[in-house]
PDB file of N, CA and C in Angstrom:
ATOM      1  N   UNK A   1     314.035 175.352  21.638  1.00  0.00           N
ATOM      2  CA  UNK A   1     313.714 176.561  20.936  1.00  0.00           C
ATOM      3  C   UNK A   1     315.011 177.218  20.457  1.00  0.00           C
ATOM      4  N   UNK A   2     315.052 177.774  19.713  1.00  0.00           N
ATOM      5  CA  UNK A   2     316.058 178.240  18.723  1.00  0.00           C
ATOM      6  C   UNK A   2     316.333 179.607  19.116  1.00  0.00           C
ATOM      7  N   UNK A   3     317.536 180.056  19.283  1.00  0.00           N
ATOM      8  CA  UNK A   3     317.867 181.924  19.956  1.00  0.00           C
ATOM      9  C   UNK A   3     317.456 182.717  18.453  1.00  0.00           C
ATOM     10  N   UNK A   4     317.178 183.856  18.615  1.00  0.00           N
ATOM     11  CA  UNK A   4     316.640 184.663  17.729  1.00  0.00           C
ATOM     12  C   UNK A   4     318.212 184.512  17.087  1.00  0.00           C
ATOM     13  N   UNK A   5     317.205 185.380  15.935  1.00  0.00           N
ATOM     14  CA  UNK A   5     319.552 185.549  14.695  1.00  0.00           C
ATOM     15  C   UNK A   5     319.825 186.828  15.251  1.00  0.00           C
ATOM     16  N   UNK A   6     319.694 187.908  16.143  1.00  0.00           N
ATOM     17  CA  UNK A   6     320.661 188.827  16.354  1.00  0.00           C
ATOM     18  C   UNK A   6     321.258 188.441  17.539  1.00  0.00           C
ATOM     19  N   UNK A   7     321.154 187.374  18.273  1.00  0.00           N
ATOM     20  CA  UNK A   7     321.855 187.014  19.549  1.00  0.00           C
ATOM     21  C   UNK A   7     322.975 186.111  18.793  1.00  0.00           C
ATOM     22  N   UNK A   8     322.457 185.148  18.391  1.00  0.00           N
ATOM     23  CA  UNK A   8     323.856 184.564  17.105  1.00  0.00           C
ATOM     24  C   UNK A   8     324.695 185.175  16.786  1.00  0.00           C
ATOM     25  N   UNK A   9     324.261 186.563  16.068  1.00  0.00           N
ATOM     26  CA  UNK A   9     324.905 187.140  15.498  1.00  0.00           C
ATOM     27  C   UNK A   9     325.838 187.916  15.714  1.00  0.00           C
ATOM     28  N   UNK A  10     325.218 188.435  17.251  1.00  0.00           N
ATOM     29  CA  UNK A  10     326.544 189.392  18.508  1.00  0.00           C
ATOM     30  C   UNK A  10     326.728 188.393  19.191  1.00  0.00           C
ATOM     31  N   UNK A  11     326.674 186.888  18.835  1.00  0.00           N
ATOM     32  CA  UNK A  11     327.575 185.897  19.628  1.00  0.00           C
ATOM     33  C   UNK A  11     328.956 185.553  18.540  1.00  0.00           C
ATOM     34  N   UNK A  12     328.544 186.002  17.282  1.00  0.00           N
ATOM     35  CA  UNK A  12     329.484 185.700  15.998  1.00  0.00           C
ATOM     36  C   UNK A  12     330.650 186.778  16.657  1.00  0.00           C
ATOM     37  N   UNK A  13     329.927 187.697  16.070  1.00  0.00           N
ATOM     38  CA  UNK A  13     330.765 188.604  16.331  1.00  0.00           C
ATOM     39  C   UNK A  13     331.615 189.022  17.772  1.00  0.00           C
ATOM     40  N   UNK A  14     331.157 188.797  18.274  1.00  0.00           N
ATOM     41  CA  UNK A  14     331.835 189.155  20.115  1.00  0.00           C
ATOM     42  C   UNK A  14     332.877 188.269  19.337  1.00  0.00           C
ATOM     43  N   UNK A  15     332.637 186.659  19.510  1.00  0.00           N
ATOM     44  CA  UNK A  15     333.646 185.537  19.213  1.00  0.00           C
ATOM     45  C   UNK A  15     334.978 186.179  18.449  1.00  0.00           C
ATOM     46  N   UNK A  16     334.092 186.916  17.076  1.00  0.00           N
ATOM     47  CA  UNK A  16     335.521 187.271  15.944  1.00  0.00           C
ATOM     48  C   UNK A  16     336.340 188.544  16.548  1.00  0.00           C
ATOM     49  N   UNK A  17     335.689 189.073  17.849  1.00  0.00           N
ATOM     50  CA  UNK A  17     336.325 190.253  18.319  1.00  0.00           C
ATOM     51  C   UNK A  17     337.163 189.835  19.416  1.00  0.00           C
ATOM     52  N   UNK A  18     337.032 188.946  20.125  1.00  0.00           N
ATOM     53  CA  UNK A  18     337.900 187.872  20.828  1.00  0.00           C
ATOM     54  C   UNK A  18     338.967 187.731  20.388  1.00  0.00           C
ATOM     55  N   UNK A  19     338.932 186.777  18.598  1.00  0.00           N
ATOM     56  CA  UNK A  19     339.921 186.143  18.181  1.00  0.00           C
ATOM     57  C   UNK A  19     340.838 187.424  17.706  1.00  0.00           C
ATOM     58  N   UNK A  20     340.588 188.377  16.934  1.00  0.00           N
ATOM     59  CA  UNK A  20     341.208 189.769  16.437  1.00  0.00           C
ATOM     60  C   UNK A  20     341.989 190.252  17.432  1.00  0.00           C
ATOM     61  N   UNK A  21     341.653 190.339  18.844  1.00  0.00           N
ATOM     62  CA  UNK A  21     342.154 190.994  19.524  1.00  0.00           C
ATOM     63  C   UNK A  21     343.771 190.165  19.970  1.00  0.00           C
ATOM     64  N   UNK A  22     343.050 188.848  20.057  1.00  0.00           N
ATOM     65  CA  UNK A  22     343.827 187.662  20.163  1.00  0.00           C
ATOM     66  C   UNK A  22     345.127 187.480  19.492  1.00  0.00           C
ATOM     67  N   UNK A  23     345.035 187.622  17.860  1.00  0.00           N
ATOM     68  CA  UNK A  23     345.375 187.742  17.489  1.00  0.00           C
ATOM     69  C   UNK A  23     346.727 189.017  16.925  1.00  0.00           C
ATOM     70  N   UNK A  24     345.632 189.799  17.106  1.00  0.00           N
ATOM     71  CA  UNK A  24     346.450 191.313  17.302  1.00  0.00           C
ATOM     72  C   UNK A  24     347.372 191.515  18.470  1.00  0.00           C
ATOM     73  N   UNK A  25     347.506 190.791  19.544  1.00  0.00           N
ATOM     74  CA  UNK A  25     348.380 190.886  20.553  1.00  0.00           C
ATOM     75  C   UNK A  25     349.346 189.357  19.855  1.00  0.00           C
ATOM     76  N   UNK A  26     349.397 188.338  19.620  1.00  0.00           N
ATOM     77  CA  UNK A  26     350.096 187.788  18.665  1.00  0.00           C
ATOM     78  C   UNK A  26     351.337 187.974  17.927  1.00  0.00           C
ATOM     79  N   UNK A  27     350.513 188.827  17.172  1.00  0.00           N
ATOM     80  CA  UNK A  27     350.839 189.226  16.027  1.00  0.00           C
ATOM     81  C   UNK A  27     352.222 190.499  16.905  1.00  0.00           C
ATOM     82  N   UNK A  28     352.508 191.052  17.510  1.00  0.00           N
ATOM     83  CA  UNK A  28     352.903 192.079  18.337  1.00  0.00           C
ATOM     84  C   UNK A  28     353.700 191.447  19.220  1.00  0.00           C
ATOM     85  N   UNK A  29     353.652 189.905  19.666  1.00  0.00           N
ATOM     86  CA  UNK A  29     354.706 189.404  20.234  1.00  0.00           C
ATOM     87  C   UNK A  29     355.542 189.403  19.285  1.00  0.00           C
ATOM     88  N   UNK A  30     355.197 188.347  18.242  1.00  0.00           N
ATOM     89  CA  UNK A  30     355.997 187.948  17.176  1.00  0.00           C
ATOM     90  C   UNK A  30     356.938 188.513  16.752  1.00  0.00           C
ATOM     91  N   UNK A  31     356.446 189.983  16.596  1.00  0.00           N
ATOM     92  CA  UNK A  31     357.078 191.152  15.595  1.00  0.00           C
ATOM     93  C   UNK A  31     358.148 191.477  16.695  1.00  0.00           C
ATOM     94  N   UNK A  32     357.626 191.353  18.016  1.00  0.00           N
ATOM     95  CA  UNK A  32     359.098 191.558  19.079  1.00  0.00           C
ATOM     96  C   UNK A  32     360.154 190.850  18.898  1.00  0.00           C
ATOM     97  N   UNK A  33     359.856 189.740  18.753  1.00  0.00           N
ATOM     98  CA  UNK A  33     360.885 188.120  18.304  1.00  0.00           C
ATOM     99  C   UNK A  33     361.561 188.478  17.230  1.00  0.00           C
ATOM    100  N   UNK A  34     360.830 188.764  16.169  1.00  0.00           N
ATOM    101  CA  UNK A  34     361.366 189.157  14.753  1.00  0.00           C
ATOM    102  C   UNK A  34     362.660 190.054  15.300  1.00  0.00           C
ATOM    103  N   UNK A  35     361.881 191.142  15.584  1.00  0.00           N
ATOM    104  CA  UNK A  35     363.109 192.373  15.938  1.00  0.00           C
ATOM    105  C   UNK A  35     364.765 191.890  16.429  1.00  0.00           C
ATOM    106  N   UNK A  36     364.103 191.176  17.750  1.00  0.00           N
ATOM    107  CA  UNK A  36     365.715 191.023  18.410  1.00  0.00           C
ATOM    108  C   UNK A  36     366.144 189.856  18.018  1.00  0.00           C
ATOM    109  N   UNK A  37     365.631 188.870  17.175  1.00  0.00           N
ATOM    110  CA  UNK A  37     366.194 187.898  16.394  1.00  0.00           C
ATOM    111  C   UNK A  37     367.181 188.701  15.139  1.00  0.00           C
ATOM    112  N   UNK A  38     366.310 189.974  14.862  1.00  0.00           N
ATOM    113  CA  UNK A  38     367.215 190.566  13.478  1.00  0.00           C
ATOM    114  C   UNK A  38     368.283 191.424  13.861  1.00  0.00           C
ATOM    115  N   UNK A  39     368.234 191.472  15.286  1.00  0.00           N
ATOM    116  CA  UNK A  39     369.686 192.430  15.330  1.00  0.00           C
ATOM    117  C   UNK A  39     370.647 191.442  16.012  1.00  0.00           C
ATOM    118  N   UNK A  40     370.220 190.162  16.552  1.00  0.00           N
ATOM    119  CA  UNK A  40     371.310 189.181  16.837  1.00  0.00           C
ATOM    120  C   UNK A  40     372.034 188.352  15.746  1.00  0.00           C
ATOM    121  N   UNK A  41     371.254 188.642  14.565  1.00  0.00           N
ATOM    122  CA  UNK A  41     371.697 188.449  13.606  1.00  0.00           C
ATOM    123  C   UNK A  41     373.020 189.096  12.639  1.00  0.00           C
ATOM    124  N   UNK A  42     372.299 189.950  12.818  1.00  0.00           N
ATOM    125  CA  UNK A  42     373.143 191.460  12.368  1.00  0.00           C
ATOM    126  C   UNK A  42     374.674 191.230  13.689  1.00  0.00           C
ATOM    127  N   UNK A  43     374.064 191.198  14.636  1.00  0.00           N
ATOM    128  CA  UNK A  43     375.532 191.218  15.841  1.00  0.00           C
ATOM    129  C   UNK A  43     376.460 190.263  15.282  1.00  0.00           C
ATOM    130  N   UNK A  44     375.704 189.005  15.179  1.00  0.00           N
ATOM    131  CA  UNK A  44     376.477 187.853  14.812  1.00  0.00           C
ATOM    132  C   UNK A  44     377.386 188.163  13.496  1.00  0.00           C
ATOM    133  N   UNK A  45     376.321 188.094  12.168  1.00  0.00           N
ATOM    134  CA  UNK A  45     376.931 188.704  10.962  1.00  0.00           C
ATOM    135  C   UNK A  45     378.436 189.346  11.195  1.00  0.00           C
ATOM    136  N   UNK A  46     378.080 190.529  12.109  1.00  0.00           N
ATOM    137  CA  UNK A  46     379.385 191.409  12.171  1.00  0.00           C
ATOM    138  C   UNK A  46     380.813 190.893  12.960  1.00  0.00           C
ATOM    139  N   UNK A  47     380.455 189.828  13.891  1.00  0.00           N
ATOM    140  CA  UNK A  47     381.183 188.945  14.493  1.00  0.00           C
ATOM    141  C   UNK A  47     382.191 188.305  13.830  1.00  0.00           C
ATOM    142  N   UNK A  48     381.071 188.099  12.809  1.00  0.00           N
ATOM    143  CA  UNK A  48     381.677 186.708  12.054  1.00  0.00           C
ATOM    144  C   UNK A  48     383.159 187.264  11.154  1.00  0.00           C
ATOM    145  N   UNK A  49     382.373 188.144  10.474  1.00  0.00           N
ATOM    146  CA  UNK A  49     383.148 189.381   9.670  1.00  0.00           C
ATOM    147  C   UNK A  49     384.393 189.621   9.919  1.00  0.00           C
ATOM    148  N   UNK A  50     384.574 189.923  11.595  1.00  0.00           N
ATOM    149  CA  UNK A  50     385.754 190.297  11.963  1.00  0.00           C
ATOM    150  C   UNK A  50     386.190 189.273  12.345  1.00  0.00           C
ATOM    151  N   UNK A  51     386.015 187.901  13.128  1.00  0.00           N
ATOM    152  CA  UNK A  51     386.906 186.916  13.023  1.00  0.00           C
ATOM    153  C   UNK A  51     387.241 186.226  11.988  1.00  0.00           C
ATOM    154  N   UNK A  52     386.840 186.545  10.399  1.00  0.00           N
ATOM    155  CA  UNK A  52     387.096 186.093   8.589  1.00  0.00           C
ATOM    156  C   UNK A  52     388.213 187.252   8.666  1.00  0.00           C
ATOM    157  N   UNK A  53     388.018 188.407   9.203  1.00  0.00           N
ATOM    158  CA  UNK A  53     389.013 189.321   8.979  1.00  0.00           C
ATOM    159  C   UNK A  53     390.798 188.859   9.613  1.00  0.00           C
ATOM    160  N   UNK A  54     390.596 188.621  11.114  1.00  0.00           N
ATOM    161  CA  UNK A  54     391.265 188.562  11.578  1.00  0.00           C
ATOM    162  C   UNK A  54     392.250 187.139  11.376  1.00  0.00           C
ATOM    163  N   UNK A  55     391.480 186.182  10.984  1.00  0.00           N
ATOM    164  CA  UNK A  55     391.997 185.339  10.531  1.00  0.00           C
ATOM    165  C   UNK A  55     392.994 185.697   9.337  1.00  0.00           C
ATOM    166  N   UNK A  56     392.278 186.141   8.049  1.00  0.00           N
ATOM    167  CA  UNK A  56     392.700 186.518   7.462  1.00  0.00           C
ATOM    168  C   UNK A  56     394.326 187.323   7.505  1.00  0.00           C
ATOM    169  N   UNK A  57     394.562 188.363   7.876  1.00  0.00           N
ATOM    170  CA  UNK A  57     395.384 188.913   8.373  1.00  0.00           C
ATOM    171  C   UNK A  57     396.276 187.567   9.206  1.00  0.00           C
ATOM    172  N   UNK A  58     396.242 187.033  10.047  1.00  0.00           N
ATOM    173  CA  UNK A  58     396.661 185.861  10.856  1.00  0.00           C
ATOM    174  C   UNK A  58     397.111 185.271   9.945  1.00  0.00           C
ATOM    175  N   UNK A  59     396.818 184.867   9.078  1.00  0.00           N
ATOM    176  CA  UNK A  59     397.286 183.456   8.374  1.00  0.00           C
ATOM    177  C   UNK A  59     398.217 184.290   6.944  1.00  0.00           C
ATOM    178  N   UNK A  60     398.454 185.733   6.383  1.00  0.00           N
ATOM    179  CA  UNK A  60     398.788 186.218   5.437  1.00  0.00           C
ATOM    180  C   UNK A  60     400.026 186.776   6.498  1.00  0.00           C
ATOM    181  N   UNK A  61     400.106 186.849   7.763  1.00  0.00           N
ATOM    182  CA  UNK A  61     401.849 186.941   8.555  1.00  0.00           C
ATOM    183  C   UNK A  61     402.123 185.789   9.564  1.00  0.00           C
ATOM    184  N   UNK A  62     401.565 184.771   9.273  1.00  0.00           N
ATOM    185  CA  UNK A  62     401.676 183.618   9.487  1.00  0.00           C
ATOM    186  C   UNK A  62     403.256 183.121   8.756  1.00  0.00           C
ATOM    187  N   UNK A  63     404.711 183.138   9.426  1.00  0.00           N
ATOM    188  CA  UNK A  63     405.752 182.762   8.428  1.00  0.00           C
ATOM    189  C   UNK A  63     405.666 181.502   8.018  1.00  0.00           C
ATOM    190  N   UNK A  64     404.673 180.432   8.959  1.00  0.00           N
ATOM    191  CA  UNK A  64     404.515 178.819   8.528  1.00  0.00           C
ATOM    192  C   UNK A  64     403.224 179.147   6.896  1.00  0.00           C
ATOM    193  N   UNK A  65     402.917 180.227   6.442  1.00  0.00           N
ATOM    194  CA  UNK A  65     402.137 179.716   5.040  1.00  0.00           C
ATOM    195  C   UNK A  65     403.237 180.727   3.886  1.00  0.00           C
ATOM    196  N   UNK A  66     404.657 180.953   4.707  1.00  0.00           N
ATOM    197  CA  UNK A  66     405.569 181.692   3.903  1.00  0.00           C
ATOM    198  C   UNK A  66     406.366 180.473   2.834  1.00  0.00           C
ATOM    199  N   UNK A  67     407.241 180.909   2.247  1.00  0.00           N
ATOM    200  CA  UNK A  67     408.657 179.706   1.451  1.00  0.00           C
ATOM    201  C   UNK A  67     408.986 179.101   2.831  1.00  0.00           C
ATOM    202  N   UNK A  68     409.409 177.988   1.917  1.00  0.00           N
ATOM    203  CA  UNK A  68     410.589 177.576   3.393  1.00  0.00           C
ATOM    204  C   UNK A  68     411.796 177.959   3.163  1.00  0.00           C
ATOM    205  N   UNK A  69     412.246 177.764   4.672  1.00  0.00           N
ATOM    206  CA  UNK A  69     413.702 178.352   4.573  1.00  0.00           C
ATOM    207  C   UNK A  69     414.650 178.029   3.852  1.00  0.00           C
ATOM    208  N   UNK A  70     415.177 177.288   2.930  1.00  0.00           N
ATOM    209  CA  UNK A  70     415.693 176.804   2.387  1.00  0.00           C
ATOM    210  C   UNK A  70     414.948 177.905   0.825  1.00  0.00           C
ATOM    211  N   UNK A  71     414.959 178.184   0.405  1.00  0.00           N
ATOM    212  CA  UNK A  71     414.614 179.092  -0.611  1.00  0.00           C
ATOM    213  C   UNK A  71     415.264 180.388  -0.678  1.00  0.00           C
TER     214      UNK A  71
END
């Protein structure tokens, strides 16, 4: 025998309220990940920055990328 269609139907639905919720907590990890992935990024970025800097500087009083002595 076949279940009436409104038991189906709050079996549909319960199901899609399951997955939503499911989902919605998901969705809310993720966005945590996102976050501290984007400021280790950003950390890094700025890392990087200052060891391009420091190099920089390093290698412009560096006297081995000067004349040679003989000049």
């Amino acid at each position: 025998m076949s279940r009436p269609a409104t038991g189906s139907l709050e079996e549909r639905v319960t199901e899609l309220e399951v997955r939503l919720t499911y989902q919605d907590r998901l969705i809310a990890e993720l966005n945590e990940v996102v976050i501290e992935l984007r400021g280790e990024v950003l950390r890094l970025a700025a890392k990087t920055r200052r060891v391009e800097q420091e190099l920089e500087v390093g290698a412009s009083n560096d006297p081995a990328n000067g004349p040679p002595p003989h000049y």
